[in-house]
Protein backbone atom coordinates (compact mmCIF):
# COMPACT_ATOMS: atom_id res chain seq x y z
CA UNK A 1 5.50 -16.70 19.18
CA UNK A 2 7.35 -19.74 20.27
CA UNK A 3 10.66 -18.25 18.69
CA UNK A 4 10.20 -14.76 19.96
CA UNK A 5 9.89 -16.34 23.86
CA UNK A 6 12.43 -18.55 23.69
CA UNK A 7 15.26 -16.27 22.16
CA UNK A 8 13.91 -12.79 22.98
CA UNK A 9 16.87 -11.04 20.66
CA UNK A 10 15.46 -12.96 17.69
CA UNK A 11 14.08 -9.14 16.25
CA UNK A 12 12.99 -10.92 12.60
CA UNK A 13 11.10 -13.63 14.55
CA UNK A 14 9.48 -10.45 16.43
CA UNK A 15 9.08 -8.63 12.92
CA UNK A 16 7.02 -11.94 11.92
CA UNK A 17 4.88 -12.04 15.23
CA UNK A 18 3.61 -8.51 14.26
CA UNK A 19 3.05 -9.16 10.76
CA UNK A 20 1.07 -12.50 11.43
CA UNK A 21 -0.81 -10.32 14.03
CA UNK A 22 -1.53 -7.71 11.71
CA UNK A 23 -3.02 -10.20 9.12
CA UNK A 24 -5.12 -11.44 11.95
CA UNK A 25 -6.32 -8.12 12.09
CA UNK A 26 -5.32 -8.21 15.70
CA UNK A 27 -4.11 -4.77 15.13
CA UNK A 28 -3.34 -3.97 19.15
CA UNK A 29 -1.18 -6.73 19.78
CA UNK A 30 0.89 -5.85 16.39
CA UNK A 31 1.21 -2.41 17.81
CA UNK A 32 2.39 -3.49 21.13
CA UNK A 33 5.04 -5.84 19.10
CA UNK A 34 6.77 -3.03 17.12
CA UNK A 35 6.70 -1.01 19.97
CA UNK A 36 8.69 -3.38 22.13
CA UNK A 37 10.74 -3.70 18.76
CA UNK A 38 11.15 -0.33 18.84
CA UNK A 39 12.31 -0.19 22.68
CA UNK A 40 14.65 -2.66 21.76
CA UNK A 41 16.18 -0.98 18.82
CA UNK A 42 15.32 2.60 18.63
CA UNK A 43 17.03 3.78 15.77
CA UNK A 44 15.25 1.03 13.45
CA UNK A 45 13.00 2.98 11.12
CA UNK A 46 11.54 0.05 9.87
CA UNK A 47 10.06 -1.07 13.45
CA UNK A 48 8.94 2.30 13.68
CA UNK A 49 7.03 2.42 10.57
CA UNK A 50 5.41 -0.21 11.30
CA UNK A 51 4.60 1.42 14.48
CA UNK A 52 2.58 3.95 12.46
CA UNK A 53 1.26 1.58 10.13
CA UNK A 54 -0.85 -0.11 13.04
CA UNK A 55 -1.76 2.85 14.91
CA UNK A 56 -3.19 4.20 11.53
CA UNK A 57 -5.02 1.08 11.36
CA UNK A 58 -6.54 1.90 15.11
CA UNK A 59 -7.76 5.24 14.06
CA UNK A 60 -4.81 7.17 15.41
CA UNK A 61 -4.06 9.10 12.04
CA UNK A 62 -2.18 11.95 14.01
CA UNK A 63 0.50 9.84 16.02
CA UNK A 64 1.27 8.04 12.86
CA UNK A 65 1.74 10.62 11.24
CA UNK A 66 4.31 12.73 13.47
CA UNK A 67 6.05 9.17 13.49
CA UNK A 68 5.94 9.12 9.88
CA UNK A 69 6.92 12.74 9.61
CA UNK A 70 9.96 12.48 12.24
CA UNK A 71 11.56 9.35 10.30
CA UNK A 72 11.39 11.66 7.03
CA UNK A 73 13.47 14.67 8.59
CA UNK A 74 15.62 12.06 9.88
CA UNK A 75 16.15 9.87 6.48
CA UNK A 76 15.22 12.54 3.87
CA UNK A 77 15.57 10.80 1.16
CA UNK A 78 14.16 7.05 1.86
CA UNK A 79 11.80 6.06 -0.57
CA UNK A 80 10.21 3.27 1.64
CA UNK A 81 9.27 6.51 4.13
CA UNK A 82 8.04 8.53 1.34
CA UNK A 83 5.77 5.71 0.06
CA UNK A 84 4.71 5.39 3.93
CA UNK A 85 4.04 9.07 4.05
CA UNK A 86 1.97 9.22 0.75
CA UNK A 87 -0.07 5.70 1.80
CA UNK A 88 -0.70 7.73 5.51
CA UNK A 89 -2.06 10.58 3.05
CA UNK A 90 -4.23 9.13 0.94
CA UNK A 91 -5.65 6.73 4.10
CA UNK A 92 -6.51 10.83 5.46
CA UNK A 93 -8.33 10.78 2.27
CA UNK A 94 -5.75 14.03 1.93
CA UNK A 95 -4.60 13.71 -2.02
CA UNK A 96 -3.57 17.09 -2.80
CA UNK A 97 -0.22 15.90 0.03
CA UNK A 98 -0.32 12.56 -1.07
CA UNK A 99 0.62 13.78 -4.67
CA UNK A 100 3.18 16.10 -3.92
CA UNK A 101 5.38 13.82 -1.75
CA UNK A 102 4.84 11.04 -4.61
CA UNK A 103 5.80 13.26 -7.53
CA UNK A 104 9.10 14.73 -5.17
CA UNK A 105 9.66 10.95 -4.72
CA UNK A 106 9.63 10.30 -8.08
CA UNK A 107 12.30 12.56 -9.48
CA UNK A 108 15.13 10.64 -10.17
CA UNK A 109 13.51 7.45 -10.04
CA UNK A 110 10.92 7.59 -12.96
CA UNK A 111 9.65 3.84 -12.76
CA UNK A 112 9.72 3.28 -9.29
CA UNK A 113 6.49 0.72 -9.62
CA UNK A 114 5.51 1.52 -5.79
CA UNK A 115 5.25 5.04 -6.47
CA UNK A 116 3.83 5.08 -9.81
CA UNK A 117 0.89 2.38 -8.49
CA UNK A 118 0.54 4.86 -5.46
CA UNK A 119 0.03 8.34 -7.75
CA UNK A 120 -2.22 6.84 -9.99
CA UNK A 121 -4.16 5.30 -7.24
CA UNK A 122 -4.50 9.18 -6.40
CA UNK A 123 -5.09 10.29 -10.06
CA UNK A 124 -8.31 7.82 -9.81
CA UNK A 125 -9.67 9.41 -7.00
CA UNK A 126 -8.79 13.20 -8.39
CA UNK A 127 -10.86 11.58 -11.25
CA UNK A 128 -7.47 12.32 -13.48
CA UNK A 129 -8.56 8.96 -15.15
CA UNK A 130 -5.88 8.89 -18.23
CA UNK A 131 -3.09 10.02 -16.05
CA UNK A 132 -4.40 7.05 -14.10
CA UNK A 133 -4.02 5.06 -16.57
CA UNK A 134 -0.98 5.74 -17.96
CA UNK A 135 0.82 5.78 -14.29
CA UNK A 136 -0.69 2.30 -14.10
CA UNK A 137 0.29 1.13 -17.24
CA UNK A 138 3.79 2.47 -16.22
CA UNK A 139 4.38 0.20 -12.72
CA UNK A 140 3.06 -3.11 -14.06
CA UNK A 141 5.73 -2.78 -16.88
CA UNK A 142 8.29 -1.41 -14.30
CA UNK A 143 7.33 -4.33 -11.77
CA UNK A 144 6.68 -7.50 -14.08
CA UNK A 145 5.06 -10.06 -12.44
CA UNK A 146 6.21 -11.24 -9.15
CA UNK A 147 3.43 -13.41 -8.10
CA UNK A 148 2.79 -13.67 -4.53
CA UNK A 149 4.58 -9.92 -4.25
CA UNK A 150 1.60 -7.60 -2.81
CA UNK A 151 2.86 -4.80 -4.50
CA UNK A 152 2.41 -6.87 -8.13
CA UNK A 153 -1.11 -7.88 -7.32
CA UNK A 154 -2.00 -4.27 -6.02
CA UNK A 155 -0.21 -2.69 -9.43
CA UNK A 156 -2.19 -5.01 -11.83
CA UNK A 157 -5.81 -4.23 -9.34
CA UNK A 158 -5.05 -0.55 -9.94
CA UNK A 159 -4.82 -1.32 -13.57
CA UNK A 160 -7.54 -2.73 -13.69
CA UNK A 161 -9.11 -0.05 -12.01
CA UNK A 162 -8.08 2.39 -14.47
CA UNK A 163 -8.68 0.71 -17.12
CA UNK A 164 -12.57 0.21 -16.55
CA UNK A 165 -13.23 3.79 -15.87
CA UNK A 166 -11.60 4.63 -18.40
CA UNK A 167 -14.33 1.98 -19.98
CA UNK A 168 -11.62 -0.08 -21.30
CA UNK A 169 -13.61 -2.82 -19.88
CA UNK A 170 -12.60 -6.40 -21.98
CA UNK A 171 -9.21 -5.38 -21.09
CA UNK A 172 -10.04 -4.29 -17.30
CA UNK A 173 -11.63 -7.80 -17.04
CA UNK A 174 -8.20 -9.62 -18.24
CA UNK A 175 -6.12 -7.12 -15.68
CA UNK A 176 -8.28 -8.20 -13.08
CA UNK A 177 -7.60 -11.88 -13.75
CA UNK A 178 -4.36 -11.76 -13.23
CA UNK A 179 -4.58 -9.46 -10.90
CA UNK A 180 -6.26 -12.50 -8.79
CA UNK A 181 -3.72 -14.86 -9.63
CA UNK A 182 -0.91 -12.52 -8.43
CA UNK A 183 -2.76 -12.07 -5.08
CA UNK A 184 -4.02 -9.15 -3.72
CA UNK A 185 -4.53 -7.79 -0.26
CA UNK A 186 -7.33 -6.87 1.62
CA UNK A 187 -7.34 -3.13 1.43
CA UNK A 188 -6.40 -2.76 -2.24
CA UNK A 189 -9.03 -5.53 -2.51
CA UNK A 190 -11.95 -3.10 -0.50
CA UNK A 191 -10.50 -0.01 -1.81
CA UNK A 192 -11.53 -1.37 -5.57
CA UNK A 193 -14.87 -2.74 -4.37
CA UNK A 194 -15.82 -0.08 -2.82
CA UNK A 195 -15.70 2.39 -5.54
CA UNK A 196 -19.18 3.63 -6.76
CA UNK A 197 -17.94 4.27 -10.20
CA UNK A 198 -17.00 0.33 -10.76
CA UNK A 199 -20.23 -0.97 -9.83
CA UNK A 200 -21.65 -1.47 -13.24
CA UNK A 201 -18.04 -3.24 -14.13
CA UNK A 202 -18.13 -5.59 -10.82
CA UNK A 203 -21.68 -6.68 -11.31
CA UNK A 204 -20.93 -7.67 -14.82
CA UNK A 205 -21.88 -11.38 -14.90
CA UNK A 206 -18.42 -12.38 -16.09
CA UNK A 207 -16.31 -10.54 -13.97
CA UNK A 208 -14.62 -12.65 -11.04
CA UNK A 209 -15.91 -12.42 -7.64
CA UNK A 210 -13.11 -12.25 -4.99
């Protein structure tokens, strides 16, 4: 904050204000950040993303998604908006889109670990659960391990996730482990929790609470 008043064209310093706002679930003040970002620089998609990102967060799945929507006629072929597209998607609980614009994103770039964690995140809830599974095992050996990288801990949760419905479970229980020690956020964190068809796996007594 300090930073971003006392040089007010320091944009990264203004990137980091909405981030750290957004962590603080302060999700109002992070939108008003990437909107003056936005102002500032209006042909930055990235600030713009963001935008939607946050006012998905707030409930506003429409606006986010004709912002989302506008960037991809205007960068067709950006994976980072495709990804954002698909995540708005499957937020909207709206899978049937969500798959199509991963599998479009996908040709061409067959172990793209984002998109490969993303589909089979949607395969789970299409209860596809060995297309799940083998999408998941795909983007933890496309991604590695990258600890403290969301998008590793995420990857290795999903995993997981597959691999216990698909009653895999001393093997789920491993996934999950390191899953932990990667790091995972807090929606990929709820999202797992919250599934009715793990609650016999999360209750076990040896499974990690987190």
């Amino acid at each position: 904050r300090a930073a971003c008043d006392n040089y007010p064209g320091f944009l990264l310093g203004l990137g980091y204000l909405g981030r750290a706002y957004g962590r603080e679930k302060d999700y109002n003040k992070a939108l008003k950040i990437f909107e003056s970002y936005s102002q500032k620089v209006p042909q930055n998609a990235w600030a713009k993303l963001q935008q939607a990102h946050y006012l998905s967060l707030l409930g506003q799945h429409e606006a986010a998604l004709q912002i989302t929507l506008n960037l991809r006629q205007e960068f067709p072929g950006s994976v980072q908006i495709m990804e954002a597209l698909a995540k708005l998607y499957i937020q909207q609980e709206d899978y049937r889109k969500a798959r199509q614009i991963l599998e479009r994103g996908l040709k061409g770039r067959t172990t793209h670990p984002a998109l490969l964690t993303h589909l089979s995140f949607v395969a789970l809830q299409e209860n596809k659960l060995e297309e799940a599974l083998e999408l998941a095992q795909k983007a933890t050996e496309a991604i590695g391990h990258g600890r403290g990288e969301p998008l590793a801990g995420y990857a290795h949760l999903n995993l997981a996730h597959a691999l216990a419905l698909n009653t895999r479970h001393k093997k789920a229980l491993a996934t999950l482990q390191y899953a932990i020690y990667l790091g995972i956020g807090q929606e990929a964190k709820e999202r797992f929790l919250s599934d009715p068809r793990l609650v016999e796996f999360i209750n076990a007594p040896n499974v990690p609470k987190f």
